[in-house]
C-alpha atoms as a PDB file:
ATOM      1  CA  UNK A   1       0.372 -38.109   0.675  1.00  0.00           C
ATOM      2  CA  UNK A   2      -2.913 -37.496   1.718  1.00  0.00           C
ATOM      3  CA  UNK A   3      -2.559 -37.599   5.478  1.00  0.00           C
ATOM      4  CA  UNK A   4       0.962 -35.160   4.789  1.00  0.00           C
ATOM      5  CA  UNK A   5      -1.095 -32.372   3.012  1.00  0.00           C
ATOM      6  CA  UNK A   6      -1.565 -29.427   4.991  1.00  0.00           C
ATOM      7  CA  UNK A   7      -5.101 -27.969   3.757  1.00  0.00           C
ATOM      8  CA  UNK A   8      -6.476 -25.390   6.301  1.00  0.00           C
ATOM      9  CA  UNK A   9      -8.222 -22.656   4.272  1.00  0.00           C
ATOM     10  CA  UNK A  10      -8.506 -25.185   0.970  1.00  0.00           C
ATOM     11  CA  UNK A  11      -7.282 -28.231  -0.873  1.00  0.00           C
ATOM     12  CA  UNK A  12      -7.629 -26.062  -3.825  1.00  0.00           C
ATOM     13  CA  UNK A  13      -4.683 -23.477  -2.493  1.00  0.00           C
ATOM     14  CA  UNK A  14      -2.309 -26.735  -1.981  1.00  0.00           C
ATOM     15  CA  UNK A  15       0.475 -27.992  -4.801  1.00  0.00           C
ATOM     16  CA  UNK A  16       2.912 -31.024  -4.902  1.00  0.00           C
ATOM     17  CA  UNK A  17       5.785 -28.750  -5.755  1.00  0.00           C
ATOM     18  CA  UNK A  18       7.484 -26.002  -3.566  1.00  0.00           C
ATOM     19  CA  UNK A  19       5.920 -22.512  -4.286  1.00  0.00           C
ATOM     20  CA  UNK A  20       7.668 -19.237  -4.665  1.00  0.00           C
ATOM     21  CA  UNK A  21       5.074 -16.419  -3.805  1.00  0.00           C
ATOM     22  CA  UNK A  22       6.016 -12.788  -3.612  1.00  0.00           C
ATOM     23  CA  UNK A  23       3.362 -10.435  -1.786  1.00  0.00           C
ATOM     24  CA  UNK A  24       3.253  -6.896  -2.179  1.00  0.00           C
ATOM     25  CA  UNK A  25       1.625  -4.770   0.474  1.00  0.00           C
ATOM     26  CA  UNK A  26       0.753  -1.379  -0.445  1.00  0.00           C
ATOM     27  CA  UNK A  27      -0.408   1.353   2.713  1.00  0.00           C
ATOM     28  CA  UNK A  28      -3.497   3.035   0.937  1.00  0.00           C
ATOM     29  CA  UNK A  29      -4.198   5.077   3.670  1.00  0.00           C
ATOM     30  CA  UNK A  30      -4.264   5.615   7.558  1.00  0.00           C
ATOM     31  CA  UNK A  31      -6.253   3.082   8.716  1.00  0.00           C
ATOM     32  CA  UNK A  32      -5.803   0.857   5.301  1.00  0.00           C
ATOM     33  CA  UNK A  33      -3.782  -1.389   3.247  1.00  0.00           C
ATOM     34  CA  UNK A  34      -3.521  -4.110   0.604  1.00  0.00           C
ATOM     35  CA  UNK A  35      -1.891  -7.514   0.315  1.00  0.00           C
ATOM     36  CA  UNK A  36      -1.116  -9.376  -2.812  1.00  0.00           C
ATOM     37  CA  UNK A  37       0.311 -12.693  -3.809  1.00  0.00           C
ATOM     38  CA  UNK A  38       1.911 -13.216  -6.640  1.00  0.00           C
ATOM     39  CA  UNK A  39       3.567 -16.817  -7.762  1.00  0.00           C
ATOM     40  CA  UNK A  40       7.404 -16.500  -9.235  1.00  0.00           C
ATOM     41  CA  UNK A  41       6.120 -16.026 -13.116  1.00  0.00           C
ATOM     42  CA  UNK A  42       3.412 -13.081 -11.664  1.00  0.00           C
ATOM     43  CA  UNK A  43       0.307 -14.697 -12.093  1.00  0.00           C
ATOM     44  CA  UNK A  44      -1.915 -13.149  -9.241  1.00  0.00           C
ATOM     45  CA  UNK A  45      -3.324 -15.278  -6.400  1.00  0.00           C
ATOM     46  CA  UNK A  46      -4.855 -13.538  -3.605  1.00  0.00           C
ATOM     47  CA  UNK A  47      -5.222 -10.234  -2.157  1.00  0.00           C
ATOM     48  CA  UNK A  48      -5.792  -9.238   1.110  1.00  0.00           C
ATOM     49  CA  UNK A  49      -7.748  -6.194   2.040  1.00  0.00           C
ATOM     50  CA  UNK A  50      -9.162  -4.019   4.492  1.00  0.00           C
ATOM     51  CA  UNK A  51      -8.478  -2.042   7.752  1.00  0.00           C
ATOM     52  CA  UNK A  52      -5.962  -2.068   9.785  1.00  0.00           C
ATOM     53  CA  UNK A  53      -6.339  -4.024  12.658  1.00  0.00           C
ATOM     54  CA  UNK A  54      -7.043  -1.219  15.457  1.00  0.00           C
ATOM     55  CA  UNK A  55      -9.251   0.391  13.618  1.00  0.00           C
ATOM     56  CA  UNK A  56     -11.596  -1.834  11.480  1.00  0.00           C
ATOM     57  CA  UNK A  57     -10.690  -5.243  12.369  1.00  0.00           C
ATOM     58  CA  UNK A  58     -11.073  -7.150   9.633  1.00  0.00           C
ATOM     59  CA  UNK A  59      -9.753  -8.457   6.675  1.00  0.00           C
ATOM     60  CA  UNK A  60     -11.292 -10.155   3.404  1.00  0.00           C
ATOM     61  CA  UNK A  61      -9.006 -12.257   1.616  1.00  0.00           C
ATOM     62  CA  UNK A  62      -9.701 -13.132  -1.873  1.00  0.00           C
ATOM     63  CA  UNK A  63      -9.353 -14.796  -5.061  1.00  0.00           C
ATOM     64  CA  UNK A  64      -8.132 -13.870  -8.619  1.00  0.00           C
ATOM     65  CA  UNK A  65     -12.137 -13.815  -9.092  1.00  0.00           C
ATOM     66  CA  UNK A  66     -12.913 -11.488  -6.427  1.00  0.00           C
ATOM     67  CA  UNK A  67     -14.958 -13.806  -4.327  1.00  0.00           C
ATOM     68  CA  UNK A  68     -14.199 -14.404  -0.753  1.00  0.00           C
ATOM     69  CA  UNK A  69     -12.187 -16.889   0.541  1.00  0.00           C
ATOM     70  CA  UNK A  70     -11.944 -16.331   4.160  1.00  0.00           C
ATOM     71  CA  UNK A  71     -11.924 -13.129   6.990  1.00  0.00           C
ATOM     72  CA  UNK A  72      -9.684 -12.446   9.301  1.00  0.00           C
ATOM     73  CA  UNK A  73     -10.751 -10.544  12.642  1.00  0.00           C
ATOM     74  CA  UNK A  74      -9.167  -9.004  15.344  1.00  0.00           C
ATOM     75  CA  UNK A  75     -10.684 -10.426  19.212  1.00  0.00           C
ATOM     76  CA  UNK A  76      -9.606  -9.105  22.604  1.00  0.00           C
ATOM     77  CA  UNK A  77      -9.769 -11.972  25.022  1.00  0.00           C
ATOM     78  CA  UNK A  78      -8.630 -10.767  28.253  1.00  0.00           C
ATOM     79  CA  UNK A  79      -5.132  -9.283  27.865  1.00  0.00           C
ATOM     80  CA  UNK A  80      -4.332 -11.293  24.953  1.00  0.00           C
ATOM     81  CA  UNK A  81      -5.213 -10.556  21.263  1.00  0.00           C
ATOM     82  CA  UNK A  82      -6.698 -13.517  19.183  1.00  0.00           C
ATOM     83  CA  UNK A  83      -7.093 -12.786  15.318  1.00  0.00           C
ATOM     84  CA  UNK A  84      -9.883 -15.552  14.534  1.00  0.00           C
ATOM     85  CA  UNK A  85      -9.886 -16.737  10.699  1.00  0.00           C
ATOM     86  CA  UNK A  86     -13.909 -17.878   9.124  1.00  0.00           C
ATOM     87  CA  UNK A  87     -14.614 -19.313   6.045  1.00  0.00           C
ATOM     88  CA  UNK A  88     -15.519 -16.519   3.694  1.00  0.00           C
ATOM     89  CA  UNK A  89     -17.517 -14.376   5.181  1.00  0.00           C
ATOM     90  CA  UNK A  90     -19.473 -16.385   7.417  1.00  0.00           C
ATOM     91  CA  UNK A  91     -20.849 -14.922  10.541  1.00  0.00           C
ATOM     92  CA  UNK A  92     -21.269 -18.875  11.945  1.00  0.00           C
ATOM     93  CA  UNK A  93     -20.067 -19.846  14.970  1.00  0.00           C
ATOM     94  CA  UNK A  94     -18.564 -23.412  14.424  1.00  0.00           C
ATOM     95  CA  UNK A  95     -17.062 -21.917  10.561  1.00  0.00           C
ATOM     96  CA  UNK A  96     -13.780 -21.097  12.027  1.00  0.00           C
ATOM     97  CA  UNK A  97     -10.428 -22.086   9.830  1.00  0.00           C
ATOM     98  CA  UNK A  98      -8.345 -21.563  12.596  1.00  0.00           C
ATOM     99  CA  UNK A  99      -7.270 -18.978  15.619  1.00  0.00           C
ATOM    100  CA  UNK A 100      -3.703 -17.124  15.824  1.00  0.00           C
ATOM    101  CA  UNK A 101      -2.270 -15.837  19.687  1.00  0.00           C
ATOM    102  CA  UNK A 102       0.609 -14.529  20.497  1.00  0.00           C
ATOM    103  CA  UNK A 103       2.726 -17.197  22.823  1.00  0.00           C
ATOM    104  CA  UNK A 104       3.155 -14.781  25.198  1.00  0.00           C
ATOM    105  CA  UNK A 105       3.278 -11.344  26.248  1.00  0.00           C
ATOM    106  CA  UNK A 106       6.576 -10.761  27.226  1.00  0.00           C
ATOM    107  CA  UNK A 107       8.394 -11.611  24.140  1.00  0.00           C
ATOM    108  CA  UNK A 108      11.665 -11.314  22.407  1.00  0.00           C
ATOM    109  CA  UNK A 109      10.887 -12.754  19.249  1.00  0.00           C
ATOM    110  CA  UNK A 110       7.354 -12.564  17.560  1.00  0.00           C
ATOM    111  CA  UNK A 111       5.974 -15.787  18.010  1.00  0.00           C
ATOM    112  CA  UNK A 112       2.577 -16.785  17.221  1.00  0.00           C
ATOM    113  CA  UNK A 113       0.533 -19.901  18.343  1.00  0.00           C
ATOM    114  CA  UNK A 114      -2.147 -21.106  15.622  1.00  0.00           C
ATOM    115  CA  UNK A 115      -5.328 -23.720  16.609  1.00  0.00           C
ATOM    116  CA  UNK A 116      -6.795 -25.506  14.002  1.00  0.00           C
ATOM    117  CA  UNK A 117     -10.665 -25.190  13.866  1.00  0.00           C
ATOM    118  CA  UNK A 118     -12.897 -24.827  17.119  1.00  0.00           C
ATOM    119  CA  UNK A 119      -9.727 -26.905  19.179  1.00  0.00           C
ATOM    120  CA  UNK A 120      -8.646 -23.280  20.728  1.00  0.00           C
ATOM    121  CA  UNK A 121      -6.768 -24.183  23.841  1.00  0.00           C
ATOM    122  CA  UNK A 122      -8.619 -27.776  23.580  1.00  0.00           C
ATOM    123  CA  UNK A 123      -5.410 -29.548  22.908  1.00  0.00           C
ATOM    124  CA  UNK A 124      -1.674 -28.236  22.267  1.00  0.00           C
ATOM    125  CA  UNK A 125      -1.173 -25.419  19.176  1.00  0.00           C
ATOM    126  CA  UNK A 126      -1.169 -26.765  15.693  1.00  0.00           C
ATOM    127  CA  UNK A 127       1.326 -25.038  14.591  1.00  0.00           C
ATOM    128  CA  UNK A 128       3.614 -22.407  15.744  1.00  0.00           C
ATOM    129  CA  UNK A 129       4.904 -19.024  13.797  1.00  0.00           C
ATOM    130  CA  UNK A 130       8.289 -18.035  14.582  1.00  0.00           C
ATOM    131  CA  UNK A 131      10.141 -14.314  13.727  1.00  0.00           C
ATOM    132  CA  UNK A 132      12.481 -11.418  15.007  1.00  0.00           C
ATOM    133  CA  UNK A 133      11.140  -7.753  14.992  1.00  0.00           C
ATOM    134  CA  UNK A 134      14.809  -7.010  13.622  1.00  0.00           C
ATOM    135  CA  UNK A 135      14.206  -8.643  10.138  1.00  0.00           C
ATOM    136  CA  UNK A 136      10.287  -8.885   9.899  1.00  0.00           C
ATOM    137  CA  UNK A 137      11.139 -12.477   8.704  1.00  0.00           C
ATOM    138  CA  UNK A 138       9.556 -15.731   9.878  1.00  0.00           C
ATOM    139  CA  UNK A 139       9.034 -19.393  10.078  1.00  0.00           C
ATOM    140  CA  UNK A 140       5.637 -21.944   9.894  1.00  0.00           C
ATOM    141  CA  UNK A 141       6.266 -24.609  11.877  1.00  0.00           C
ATOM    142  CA  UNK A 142       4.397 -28.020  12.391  1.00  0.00           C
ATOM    143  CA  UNK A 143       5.416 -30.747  14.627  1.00  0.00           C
ATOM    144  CA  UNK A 144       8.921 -29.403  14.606  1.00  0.00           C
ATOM    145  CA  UNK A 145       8.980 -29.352  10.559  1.00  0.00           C
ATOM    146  CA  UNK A 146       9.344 -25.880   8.323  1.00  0.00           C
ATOM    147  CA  UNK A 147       6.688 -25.726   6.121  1.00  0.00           C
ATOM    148  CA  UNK A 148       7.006 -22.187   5.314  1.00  0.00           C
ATOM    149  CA  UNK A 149       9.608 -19.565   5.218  1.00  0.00           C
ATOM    150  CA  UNK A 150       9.042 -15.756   4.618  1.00  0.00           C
ATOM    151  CA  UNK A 151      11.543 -13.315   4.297  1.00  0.00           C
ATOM    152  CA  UNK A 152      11.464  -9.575   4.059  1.00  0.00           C
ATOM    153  CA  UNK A 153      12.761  -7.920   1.152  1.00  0.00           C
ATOM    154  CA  UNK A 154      13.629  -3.840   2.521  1.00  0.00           C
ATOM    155  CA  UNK A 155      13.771  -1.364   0.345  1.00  0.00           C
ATOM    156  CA  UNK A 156      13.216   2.299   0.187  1.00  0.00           C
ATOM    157  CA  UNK A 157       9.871   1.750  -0.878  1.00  0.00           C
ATOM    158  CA  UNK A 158       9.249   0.148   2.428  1.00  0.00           C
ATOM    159  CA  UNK A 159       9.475   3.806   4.192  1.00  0.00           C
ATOM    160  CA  UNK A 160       6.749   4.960   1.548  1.00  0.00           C
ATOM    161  CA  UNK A 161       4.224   2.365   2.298  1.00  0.00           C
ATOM    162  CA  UNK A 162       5.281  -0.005  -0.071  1.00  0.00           C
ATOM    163  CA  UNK A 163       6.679  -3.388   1.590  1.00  0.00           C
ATOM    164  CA  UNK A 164       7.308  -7.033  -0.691  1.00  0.00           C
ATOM    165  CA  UNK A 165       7.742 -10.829   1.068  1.00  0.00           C
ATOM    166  CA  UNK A 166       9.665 -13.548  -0.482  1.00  0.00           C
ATOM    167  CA  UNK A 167       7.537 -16.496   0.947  1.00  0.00           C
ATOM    168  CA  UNK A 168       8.638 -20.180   0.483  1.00  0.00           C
ATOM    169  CA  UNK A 169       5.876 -22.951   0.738  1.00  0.00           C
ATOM    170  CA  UNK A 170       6.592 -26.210   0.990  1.00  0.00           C
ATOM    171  CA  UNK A 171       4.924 -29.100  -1.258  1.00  0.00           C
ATOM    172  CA  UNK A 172       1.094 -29.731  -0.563  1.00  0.00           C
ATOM    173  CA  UNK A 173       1.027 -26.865   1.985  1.00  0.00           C
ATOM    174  CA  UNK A 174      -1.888 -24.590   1.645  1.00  0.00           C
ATOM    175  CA  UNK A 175      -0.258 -20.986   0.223  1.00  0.00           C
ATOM    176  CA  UNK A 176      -3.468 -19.027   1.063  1.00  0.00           C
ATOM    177  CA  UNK A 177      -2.968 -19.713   4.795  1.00  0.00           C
ATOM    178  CA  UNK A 178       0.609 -19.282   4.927  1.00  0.00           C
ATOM    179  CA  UNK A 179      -0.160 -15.528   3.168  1.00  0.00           C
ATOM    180  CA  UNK A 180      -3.147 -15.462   5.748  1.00  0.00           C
ATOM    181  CA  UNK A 181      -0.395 -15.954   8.457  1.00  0.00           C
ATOM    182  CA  UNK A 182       1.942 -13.375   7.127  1.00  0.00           C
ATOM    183  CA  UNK A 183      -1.087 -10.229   7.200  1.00  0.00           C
ATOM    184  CA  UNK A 184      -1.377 -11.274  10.934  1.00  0.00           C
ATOM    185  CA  UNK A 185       2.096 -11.493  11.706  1.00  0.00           C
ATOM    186  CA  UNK A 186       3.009  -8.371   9.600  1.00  0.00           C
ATOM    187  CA  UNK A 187       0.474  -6.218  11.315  1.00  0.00           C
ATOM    188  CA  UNK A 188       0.473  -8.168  15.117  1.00  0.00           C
ATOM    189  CA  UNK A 189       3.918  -6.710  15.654  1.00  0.00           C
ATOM    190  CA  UNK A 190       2.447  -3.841  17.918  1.00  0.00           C
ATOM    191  CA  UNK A 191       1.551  -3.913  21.293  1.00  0.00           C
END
């Protein structure tokens, strides 16, 4: 079971069962807005916080405790955009979780590339993130297997600000990077 576990930002955010998450996100202002998780009885689980990414940069996620758990930045490499996720908040080099590109620029569906670790380009994509722009809805994939489904839920709210995610996990898939994977996706739909 070991060897099947998908633990990227922590063992700790992986459970033998399939989880039912809903996250929230709530516009605060301009340049600003705020993810949380929720699990299907609405205990909270993470939140996700700061700028958004053309202005700021970076995000903090974080615990029901408040500490950091890892930051997400924004890096222009060439014409592509890479959003690079750290452990915490560590400003080390070799600390990297894992790096998220768009599969290419001329796209029809939102697809995202994601390499484990320092392995950028060093071998094929770990996984790969799959969505249309017509539903905001998408798909984890690894090695041809669904680990992770996420599905918008529209309402008006969503034209105030206010957006909510159904997000399936799979069992012993780490939740914290699948709601890591849905702030970039969310927010990488722009040019």
């Amino acid at each position: 079971m070991e060897d099947q576990m998908v633990k990227v930002v922590g063992e700790r955010f992986c459970v033998p069962y399939t989880m039912e998450l809903v996250v929230k996100r709530k516009l605060q202002s301009f340049s600003k807005s705020l993810y949380e998780a929720f699990d299907a009885t609405g205990n909270f689980l993470l939140q996700v916080d700061g700028g958004v990414w053309k202005f700021q940069k970076k995000r903090v996620m974080k615990d029901p405790a408040g500490l950091p758990v890892a930051t997400l930045r924004e890096k222009v490499r060439n014409v592509m955009k890479n959003i690079m996720v750290k452990i915490c908040e560590s400003s080390e080099r070799n600390h990297f979780l894992f790096t998220v590109q768009k599969s290419n620029a001329l796209r029809i569906k939102n697809n995202l590339d994601v390499f484990l670790g320092n392995g950028y380009k060093d071998h094929g994509r770990d996984f790969h993130v799959t969505g249309s722009f017509s539903s905001l809805s998408f798909k984890v994939i690894r090695a041809n297997t669904v680990i992770a489904e996420v599905r918008h839920n529209f309402t008006w709210g969503s034209c105030k600000g206010k957006e909510s995610f159904k997000v399936k996990v799979y069992p012993e898939v780490d939740y914290a990077f699948i709601v890591a994977l849905l702030v970039i996706m969310n927010e990488s739909d722009g040019p």
